[in-house]
C-alpha atoms as a PDB file:
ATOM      1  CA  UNK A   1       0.000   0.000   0.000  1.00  0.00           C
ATOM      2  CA  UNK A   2       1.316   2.828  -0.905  1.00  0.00           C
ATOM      3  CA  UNK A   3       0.625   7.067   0.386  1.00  0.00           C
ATOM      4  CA  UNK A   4       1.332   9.600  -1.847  1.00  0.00           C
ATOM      5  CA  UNK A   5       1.723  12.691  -0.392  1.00  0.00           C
ATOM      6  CA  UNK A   6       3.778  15.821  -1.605  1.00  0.00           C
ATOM      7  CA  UNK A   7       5.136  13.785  -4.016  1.00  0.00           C
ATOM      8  CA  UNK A   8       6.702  11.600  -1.470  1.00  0.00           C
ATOM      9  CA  UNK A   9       5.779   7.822  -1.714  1.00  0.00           C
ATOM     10  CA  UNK A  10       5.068   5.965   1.550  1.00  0.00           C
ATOM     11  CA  UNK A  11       5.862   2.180   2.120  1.00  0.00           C
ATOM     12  CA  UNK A  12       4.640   0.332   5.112  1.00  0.00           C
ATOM     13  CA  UNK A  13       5.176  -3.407   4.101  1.00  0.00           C
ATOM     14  CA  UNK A  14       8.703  -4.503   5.302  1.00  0.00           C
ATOM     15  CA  UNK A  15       9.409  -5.555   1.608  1.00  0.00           C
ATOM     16  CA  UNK A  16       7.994  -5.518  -2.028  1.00  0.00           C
ATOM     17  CA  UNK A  17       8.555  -6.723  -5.264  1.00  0.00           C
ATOM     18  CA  UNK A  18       7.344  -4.972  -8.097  1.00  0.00           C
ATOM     19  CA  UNK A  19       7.767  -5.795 -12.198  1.00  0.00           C
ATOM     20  CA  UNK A  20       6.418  -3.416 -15.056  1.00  0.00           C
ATOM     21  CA  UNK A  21       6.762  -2.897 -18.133  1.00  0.00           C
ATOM     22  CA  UNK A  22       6.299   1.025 -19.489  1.00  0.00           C
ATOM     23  CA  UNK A  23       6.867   3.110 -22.772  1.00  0.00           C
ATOM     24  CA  UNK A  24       5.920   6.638 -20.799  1.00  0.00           C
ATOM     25  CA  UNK A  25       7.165   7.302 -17.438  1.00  0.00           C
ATOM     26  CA  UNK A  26       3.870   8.261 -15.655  1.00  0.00           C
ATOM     27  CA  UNK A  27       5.224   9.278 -12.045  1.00  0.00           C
ATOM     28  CA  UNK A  28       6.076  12.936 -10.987  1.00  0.00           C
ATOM     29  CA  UNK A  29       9.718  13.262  -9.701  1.00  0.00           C
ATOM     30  CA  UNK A  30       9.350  12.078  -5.939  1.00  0.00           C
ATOM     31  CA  UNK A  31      11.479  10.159  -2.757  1.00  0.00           C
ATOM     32  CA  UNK A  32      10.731   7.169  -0.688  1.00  0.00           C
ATOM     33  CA  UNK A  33      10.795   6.227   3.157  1.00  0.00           C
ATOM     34  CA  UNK A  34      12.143   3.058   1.832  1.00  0.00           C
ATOM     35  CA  UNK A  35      15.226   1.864  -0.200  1.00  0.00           C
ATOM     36  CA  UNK A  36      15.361   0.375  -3.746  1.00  0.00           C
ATOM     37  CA  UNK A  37      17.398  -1.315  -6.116  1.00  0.00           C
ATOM     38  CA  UNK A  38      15.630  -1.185  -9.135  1.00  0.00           C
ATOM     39  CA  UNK A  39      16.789  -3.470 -12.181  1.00  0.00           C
ATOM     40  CA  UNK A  40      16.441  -3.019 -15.970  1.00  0.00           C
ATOM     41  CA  UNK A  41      15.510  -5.863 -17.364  1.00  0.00           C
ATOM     42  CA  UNK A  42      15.103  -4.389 -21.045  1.00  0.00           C
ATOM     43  CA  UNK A  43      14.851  -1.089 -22.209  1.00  0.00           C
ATOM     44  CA  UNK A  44      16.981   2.239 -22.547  1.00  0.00           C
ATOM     45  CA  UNK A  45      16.225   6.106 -21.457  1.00  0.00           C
ATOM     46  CA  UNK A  46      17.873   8.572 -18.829  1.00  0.00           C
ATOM     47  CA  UNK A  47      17.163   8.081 -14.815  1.00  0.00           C
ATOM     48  CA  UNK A  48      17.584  11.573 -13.278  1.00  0.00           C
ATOM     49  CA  UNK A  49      18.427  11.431  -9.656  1.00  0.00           C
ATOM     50  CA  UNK A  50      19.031  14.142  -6.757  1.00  0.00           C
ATOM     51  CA  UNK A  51      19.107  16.675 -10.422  1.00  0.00           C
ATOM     52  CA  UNK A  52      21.741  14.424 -12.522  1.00  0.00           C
ATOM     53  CA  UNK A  53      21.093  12.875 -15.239  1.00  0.00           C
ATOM     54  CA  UNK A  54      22.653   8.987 -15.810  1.00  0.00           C
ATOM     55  CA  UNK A  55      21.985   6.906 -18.913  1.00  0.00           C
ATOM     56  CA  UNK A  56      20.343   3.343 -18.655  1.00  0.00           C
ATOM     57  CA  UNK A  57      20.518   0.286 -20.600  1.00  0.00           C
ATOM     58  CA  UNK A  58      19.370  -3.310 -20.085  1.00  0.00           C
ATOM     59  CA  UNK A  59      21.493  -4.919 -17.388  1.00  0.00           C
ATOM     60  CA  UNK A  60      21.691  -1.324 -15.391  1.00  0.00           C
ATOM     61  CA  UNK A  61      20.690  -1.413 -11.861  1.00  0.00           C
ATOM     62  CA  UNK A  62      20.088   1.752  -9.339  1.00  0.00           C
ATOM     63  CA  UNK A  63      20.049   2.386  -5.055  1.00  0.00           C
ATOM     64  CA  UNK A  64      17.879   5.062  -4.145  1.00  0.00           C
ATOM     65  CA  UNK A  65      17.489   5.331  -0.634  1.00  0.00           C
ATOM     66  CA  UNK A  66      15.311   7.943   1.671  1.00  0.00           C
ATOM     67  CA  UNK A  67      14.376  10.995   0.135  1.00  0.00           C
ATOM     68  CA  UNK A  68      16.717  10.372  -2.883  1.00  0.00           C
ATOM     69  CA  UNK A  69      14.790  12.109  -5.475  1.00  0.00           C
ATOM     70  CA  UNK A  70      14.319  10.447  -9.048  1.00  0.00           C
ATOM     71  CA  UNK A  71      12.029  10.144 -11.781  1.00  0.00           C
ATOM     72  CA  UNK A  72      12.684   8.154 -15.532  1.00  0.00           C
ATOM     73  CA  UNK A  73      12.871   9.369 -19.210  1.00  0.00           C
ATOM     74  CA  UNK A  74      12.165   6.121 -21.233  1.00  0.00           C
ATOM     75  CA  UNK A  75      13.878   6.081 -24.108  1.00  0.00           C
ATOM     76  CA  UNK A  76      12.671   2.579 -25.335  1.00  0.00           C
ATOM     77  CA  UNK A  77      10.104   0.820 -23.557  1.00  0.00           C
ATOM     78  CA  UNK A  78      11.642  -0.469 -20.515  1.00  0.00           C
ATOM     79  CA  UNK A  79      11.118  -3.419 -17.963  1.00  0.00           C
ATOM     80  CA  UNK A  80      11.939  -2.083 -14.579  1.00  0.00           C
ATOM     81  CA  UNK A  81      12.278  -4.721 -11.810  1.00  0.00           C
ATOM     82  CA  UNK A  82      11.659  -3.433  -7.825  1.00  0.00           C
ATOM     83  CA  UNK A  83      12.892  -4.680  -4.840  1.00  0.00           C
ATOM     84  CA  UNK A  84      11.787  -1.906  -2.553  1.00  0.00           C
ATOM     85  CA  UNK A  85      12.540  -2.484   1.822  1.00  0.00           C
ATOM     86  CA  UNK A  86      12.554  -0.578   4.477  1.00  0.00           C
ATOM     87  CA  UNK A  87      14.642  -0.528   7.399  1.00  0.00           C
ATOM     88  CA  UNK A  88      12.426  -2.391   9.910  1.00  0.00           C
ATOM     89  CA  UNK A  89      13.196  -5.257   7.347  1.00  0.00           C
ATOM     90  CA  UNK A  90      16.886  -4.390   7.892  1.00  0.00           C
ATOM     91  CA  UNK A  91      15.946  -4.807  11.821  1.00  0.00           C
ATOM     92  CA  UNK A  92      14.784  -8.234  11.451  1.00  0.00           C
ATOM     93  CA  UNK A  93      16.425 -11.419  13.240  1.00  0.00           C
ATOM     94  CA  UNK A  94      19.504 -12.015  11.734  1.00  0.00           C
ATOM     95  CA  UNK A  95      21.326 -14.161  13.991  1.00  0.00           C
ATOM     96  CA  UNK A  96      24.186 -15.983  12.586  1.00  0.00           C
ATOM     97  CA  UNK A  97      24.281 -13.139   9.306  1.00  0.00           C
ATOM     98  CA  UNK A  98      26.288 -10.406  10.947  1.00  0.00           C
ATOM     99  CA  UNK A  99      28.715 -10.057   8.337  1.00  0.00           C
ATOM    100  CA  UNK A 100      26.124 -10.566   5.198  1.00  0.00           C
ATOM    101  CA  UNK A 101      24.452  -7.532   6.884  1.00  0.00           C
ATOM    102  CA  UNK A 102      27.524  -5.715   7.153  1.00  0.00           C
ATOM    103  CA  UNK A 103      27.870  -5.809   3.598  1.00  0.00           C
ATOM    104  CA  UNK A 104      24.049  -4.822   2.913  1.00  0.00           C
ATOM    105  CA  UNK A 105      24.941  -2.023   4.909  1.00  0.00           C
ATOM    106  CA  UNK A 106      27.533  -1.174   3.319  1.00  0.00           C
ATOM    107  CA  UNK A 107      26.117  -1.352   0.263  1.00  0.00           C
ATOM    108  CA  UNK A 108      23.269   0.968   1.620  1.00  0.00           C
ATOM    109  CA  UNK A 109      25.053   3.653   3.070  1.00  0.00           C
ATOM    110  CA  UNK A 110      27.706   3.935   0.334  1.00  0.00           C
ATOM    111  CA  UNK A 111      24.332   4.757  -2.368  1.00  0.00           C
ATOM    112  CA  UNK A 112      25.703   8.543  -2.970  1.00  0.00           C
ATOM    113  CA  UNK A 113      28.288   7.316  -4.458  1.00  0.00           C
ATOM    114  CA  UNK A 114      27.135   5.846  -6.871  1.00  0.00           C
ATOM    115  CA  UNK A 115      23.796   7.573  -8.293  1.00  0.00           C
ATOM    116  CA  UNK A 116      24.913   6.560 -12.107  1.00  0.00           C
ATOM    117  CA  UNK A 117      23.596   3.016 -11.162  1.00  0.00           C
ATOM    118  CA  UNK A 118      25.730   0.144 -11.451  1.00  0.00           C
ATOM    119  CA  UNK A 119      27.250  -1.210 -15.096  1.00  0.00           C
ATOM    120  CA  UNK A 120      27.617  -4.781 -14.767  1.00  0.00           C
ATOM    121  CA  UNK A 121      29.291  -6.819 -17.559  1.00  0.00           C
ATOM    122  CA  UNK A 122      29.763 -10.574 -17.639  1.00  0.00           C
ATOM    123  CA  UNK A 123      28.950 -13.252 -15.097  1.00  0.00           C
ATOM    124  CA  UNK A 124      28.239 -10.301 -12.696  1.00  0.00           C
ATOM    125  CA  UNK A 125      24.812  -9.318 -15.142  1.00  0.00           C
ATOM    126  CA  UNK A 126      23.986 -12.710 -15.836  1.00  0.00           C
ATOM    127  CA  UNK A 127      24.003 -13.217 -11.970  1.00  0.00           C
ATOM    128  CA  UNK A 128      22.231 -10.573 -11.425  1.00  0.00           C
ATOM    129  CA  UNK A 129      19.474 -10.928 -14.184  1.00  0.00           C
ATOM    130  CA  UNK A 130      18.984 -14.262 -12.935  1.00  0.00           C
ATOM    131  CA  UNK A 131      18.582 -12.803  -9.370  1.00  0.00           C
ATOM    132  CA  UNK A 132      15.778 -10.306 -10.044  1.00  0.00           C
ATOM    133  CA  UNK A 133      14.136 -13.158 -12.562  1.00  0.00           C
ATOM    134  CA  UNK A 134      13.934 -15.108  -8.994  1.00  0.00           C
ATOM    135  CA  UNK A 135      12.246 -12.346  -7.120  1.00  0.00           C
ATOM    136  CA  UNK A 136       9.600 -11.569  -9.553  1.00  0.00           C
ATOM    137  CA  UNK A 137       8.889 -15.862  -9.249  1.00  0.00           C
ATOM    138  CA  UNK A 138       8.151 -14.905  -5.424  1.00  0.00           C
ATOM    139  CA  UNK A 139       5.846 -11.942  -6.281  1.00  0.00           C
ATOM    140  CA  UNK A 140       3.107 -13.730  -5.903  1.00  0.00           C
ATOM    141  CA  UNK A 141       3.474 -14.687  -2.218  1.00  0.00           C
ATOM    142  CA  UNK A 142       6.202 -12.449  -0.910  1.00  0.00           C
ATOM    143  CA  UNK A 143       5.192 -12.739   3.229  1.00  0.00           C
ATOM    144  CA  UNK A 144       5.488 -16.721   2.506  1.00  0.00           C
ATOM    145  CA  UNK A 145       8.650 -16.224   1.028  1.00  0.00           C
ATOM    146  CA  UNK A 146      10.246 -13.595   2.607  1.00  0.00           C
ATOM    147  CA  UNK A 147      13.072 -16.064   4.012  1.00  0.00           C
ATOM    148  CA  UNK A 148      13.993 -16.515   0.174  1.00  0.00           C
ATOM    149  CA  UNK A 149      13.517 -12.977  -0.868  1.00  0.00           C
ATOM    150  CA  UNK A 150      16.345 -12.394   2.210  1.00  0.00           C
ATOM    151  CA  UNK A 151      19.014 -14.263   1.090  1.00  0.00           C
ATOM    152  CA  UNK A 152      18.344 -12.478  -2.514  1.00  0.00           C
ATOM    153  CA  UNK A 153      18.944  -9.439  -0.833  1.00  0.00           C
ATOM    154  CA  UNK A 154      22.398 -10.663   0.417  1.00  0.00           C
ATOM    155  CA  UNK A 155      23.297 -11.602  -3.024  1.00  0.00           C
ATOM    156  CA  UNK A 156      22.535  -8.725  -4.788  1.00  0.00           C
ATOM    157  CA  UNK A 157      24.652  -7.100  -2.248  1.00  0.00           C
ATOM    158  CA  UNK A 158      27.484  -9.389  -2.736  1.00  0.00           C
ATOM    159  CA  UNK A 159      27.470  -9.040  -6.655  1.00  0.00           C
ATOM    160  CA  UNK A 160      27.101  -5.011  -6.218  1.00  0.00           C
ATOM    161  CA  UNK A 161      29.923  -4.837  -3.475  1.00  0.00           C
ATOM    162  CA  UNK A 162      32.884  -6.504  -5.726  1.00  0.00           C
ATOM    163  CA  UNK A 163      32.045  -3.747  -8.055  1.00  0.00           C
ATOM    164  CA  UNK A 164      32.559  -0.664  -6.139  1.00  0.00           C
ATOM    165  CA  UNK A 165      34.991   1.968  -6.599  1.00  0.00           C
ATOM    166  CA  UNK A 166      38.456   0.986  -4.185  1.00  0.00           C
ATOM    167  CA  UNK A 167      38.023  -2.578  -5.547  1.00  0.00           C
ATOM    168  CA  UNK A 168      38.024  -1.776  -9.062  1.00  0.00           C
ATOM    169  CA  UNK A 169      40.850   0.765  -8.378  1.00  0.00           C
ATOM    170  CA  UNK A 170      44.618   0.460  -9.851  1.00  0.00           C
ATOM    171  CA  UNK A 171      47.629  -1.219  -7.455  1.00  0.00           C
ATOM    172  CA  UNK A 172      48.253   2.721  -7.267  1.00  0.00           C
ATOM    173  CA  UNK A 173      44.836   3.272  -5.418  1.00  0.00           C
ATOM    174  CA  UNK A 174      42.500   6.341  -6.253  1.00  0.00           C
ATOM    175  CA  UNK A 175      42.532   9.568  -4.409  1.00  0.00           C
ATOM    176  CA  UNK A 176      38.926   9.756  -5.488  1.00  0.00           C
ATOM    177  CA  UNK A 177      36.769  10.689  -2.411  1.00  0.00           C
ATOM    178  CA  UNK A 178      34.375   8.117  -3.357  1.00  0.00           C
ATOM    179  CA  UNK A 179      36.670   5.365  -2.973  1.00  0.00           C
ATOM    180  CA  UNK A 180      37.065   7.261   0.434  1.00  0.00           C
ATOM    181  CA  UNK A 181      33.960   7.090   1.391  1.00  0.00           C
ATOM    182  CA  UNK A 182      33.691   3.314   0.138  1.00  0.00           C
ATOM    183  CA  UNK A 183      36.727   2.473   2.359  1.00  0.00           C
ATOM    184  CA  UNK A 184      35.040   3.674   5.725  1.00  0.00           C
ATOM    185  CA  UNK A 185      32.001   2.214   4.958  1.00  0.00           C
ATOM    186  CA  UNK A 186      32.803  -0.884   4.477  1.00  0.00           C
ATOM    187  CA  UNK A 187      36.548  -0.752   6.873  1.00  0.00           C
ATOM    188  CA  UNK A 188      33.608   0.994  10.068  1.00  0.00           C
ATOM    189  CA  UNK A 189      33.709  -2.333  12.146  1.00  0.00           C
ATOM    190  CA  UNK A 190      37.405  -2.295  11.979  1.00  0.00           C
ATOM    191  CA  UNK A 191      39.294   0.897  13.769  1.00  0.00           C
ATOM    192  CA  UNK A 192      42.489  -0.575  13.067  1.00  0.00           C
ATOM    193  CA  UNK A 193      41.943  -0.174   9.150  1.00  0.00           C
ATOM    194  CA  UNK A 194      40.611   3.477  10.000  1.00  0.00           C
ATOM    195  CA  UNK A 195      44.151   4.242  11.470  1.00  0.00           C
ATOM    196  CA  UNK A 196      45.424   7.416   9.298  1.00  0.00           C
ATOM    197  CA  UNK A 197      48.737   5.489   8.998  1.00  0.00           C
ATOM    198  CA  UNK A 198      46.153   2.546   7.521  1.00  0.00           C
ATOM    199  CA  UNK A 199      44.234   4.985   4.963  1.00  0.00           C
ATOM    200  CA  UNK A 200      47.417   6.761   3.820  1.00  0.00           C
ATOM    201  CA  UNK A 201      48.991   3.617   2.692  1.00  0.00           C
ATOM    202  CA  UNK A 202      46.037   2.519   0.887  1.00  0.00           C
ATOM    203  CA  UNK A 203      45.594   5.279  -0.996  1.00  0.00           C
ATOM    204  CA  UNK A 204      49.177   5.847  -1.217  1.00  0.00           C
ATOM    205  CA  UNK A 205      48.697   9.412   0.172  1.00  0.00           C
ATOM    206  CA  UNK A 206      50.886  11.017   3.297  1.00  0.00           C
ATOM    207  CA  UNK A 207      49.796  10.594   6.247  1.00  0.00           C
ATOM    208  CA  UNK A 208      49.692  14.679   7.027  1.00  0.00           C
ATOM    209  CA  UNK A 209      47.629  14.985   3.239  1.00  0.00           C
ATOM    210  CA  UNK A 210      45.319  12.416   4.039  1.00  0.00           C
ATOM    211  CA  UNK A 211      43.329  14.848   6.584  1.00  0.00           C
ATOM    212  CA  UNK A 212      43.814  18.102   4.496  1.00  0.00           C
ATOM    213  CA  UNK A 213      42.376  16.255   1.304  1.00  0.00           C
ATOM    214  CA  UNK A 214      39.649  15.085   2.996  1.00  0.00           C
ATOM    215  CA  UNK A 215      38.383  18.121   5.183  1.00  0.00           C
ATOM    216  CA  UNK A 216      38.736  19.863   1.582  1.00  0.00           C
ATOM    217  CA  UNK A 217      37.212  17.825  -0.699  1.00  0.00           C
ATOM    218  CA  UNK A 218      34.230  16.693   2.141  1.00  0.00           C
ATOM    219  CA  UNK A 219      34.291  19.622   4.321  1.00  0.00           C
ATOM    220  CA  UNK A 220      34.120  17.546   7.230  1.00  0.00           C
ATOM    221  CA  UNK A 221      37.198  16.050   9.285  1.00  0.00           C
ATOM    222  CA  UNK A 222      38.121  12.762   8.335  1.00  0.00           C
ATOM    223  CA  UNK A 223      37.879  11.840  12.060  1.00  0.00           C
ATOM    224  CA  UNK A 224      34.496  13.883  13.126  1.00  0.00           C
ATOM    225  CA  UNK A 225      33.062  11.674   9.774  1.00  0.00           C
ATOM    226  CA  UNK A 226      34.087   8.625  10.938  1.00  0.00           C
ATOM    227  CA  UNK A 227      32.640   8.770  14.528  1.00  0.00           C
ATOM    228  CA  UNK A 228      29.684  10.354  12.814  1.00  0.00           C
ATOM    229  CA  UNK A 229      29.179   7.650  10.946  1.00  0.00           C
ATOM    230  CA  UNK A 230      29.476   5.102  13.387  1.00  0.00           C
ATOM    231  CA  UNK A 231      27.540   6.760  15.853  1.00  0.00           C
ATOM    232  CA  UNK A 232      24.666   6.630  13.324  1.00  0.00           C
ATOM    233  CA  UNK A 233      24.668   2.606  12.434  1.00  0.00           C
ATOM    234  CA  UNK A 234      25.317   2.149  16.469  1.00  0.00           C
ATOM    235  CA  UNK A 235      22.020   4.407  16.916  1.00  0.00           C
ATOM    236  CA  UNK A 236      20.408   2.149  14.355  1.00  0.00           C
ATOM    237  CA  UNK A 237      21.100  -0.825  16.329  1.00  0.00           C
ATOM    238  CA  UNK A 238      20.059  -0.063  19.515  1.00  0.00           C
ATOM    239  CA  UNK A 239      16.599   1.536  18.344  1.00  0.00           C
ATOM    240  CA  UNK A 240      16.103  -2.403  16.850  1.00  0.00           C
ATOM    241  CA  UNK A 241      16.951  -3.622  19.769  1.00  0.00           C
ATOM    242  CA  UNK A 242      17.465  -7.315  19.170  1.00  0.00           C
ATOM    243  CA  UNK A 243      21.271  -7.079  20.604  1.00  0.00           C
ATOM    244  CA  UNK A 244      23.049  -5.613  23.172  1.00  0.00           C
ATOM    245  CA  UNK A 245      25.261  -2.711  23.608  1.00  0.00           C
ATOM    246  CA  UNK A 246      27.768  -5.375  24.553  1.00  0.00           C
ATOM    247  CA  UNK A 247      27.097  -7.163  21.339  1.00  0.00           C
ATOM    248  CA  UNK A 248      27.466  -3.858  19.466  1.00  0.00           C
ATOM    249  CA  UNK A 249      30.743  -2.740  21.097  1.00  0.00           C
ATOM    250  CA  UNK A 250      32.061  -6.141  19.954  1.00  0.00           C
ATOM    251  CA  UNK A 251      31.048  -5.797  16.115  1.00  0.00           C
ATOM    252  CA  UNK A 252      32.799  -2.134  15.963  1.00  0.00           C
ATOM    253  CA  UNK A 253      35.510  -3.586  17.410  1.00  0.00           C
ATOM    254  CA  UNK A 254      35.475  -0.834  20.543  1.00  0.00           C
ATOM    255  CA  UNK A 255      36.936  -2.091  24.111  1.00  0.00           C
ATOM    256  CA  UNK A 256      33.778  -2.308  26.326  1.00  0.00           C
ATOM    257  CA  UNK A 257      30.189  -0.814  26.656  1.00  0.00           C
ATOM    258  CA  UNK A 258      31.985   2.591  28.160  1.00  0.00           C
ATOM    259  CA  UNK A 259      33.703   3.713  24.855  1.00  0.00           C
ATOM    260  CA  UNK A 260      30.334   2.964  22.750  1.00  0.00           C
ATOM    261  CA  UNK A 261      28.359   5.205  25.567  1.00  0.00           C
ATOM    262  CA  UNK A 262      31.211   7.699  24.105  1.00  0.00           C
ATOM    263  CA  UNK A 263      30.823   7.824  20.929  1.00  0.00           C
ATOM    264  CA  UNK A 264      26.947   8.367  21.263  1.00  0.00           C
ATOM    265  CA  UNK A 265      27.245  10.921  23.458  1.00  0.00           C
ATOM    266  CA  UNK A 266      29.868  13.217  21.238  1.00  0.00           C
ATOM    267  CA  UNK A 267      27.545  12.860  18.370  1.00  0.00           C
END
């Protein structure tokens, strides 16, 4: 069911599939509550999101999370495949999947960096194709196989995460503050890799740079960022509240339940 309300669209199932075929895109530009990775199946046009314009092509797939704003210019008639969730979904029991949901989240929070969508080529589209083929089988009875539609999730996120910026990078590793941004996300549960010694030597930058580039190119300090973000997928956690704060200090690697209180309490 679905609220649409200054041009915002409102989801209140945990998850939904959605498959449709269109020659004229017939929604106004408008954001979400929920995420989306949205598939091409067939088809060609321009997606404009947040004000860019990216081309699309079969094979292309988007994230558009929370008040991301997009609309379509079809091109060709397109076949646009949904796989819309929201966070309570995120929240669910996931005992045993920690490090699958790491990766989700990664996935998630890293979705500003890449607005163009995601260019797949090779065993990585057939994989995917095949993956969103799967879904649209569930459609029809998505709360009875929601367990199924789950572990699609994790695989889309798999495919998506070999393919983003600082692993696609030369031996000489990009500068690009993308690949930044990539590298915390998905480095957050380790504070050893988030050592500025650590970060220089990946991206082969000096250690004094490192902090200057970033505070330019960002305009935030590399450090304030970095507890900012953490702060924010610790806050996450605890409003689920399936684990406990000792359970979170352990997967952010922090020393006891003290030194998470911290880092709540600075942000």
């Amino acid at each position: 069911m679905y609220i649409s309300e200054m041009k915002r669209y409102r989801q209140f199932e945990p998850v939904l599939i959605s498959g449709f075929k269109m020659l004229e895109w017939n929604h106004p530009e408008h954001n979400h509550n929920h995420y989306e990775f949205i598939f091409i199946r067939e088809g060609s046009g321009r997606h404009i999101v947040n004000g860019h314009s990216f081309p699309y092509e079969e094979g292309a797939i988007f994230l558009l999370g929370p008040d991301d704003q997009h609309y379509f210019e079809i091109e060709q008639l397109t076949h646009f495949v949904y796989l819309k969730f929201t966070d309570a979904y995120l929240g669910r029991d996931t005992s045993g999947a920690t490090p699958a949901i790491q990766q989700l989240e990664y996935i998630i929070k890293s979705r500003e960096i890449h607005q163009m969508g995601f260019q797949l080529a090779g065993e990585d589209k057939l994989v995917i194709e095949q993956i969103f083929d799967i879904l649209l089988l569930f459609k029809k009875d998505q709360i009875g196989n929601q367990e199924l539609i789950w572990l699609q999730l994790f695989s889309i996120a798999h495919v998506l995460q070999r393919n983003m910026p600082e692993l696609r990078s030369s031996s000489t590793k990009s500068r690009d503050l993308q690949a930044m941004f990539c590298y915390i996300h998905k480095n957050i549960y380790d504070p050893n890799c988030l050592r500025i010694q650590m970060m220089a030597e990946h991206f082969n930058i000096a250690n004094d740079y490192l902090g200057i580039y970033f505070k330019r190119q960002a305009g935030i300090t590399l450090r304030d960022y970095i507890q900012n973000y953490r702060s924010t997928l610790i806050r996450q956690r605890i409003a689920v509240g399936r684990v406990t704060l000792k359970e979170i200090a352990a997967e952010f690697g922090l020393t006891d339940v003290s030194h998470l209180t911290k880092i709540i309490h600075k942000t």
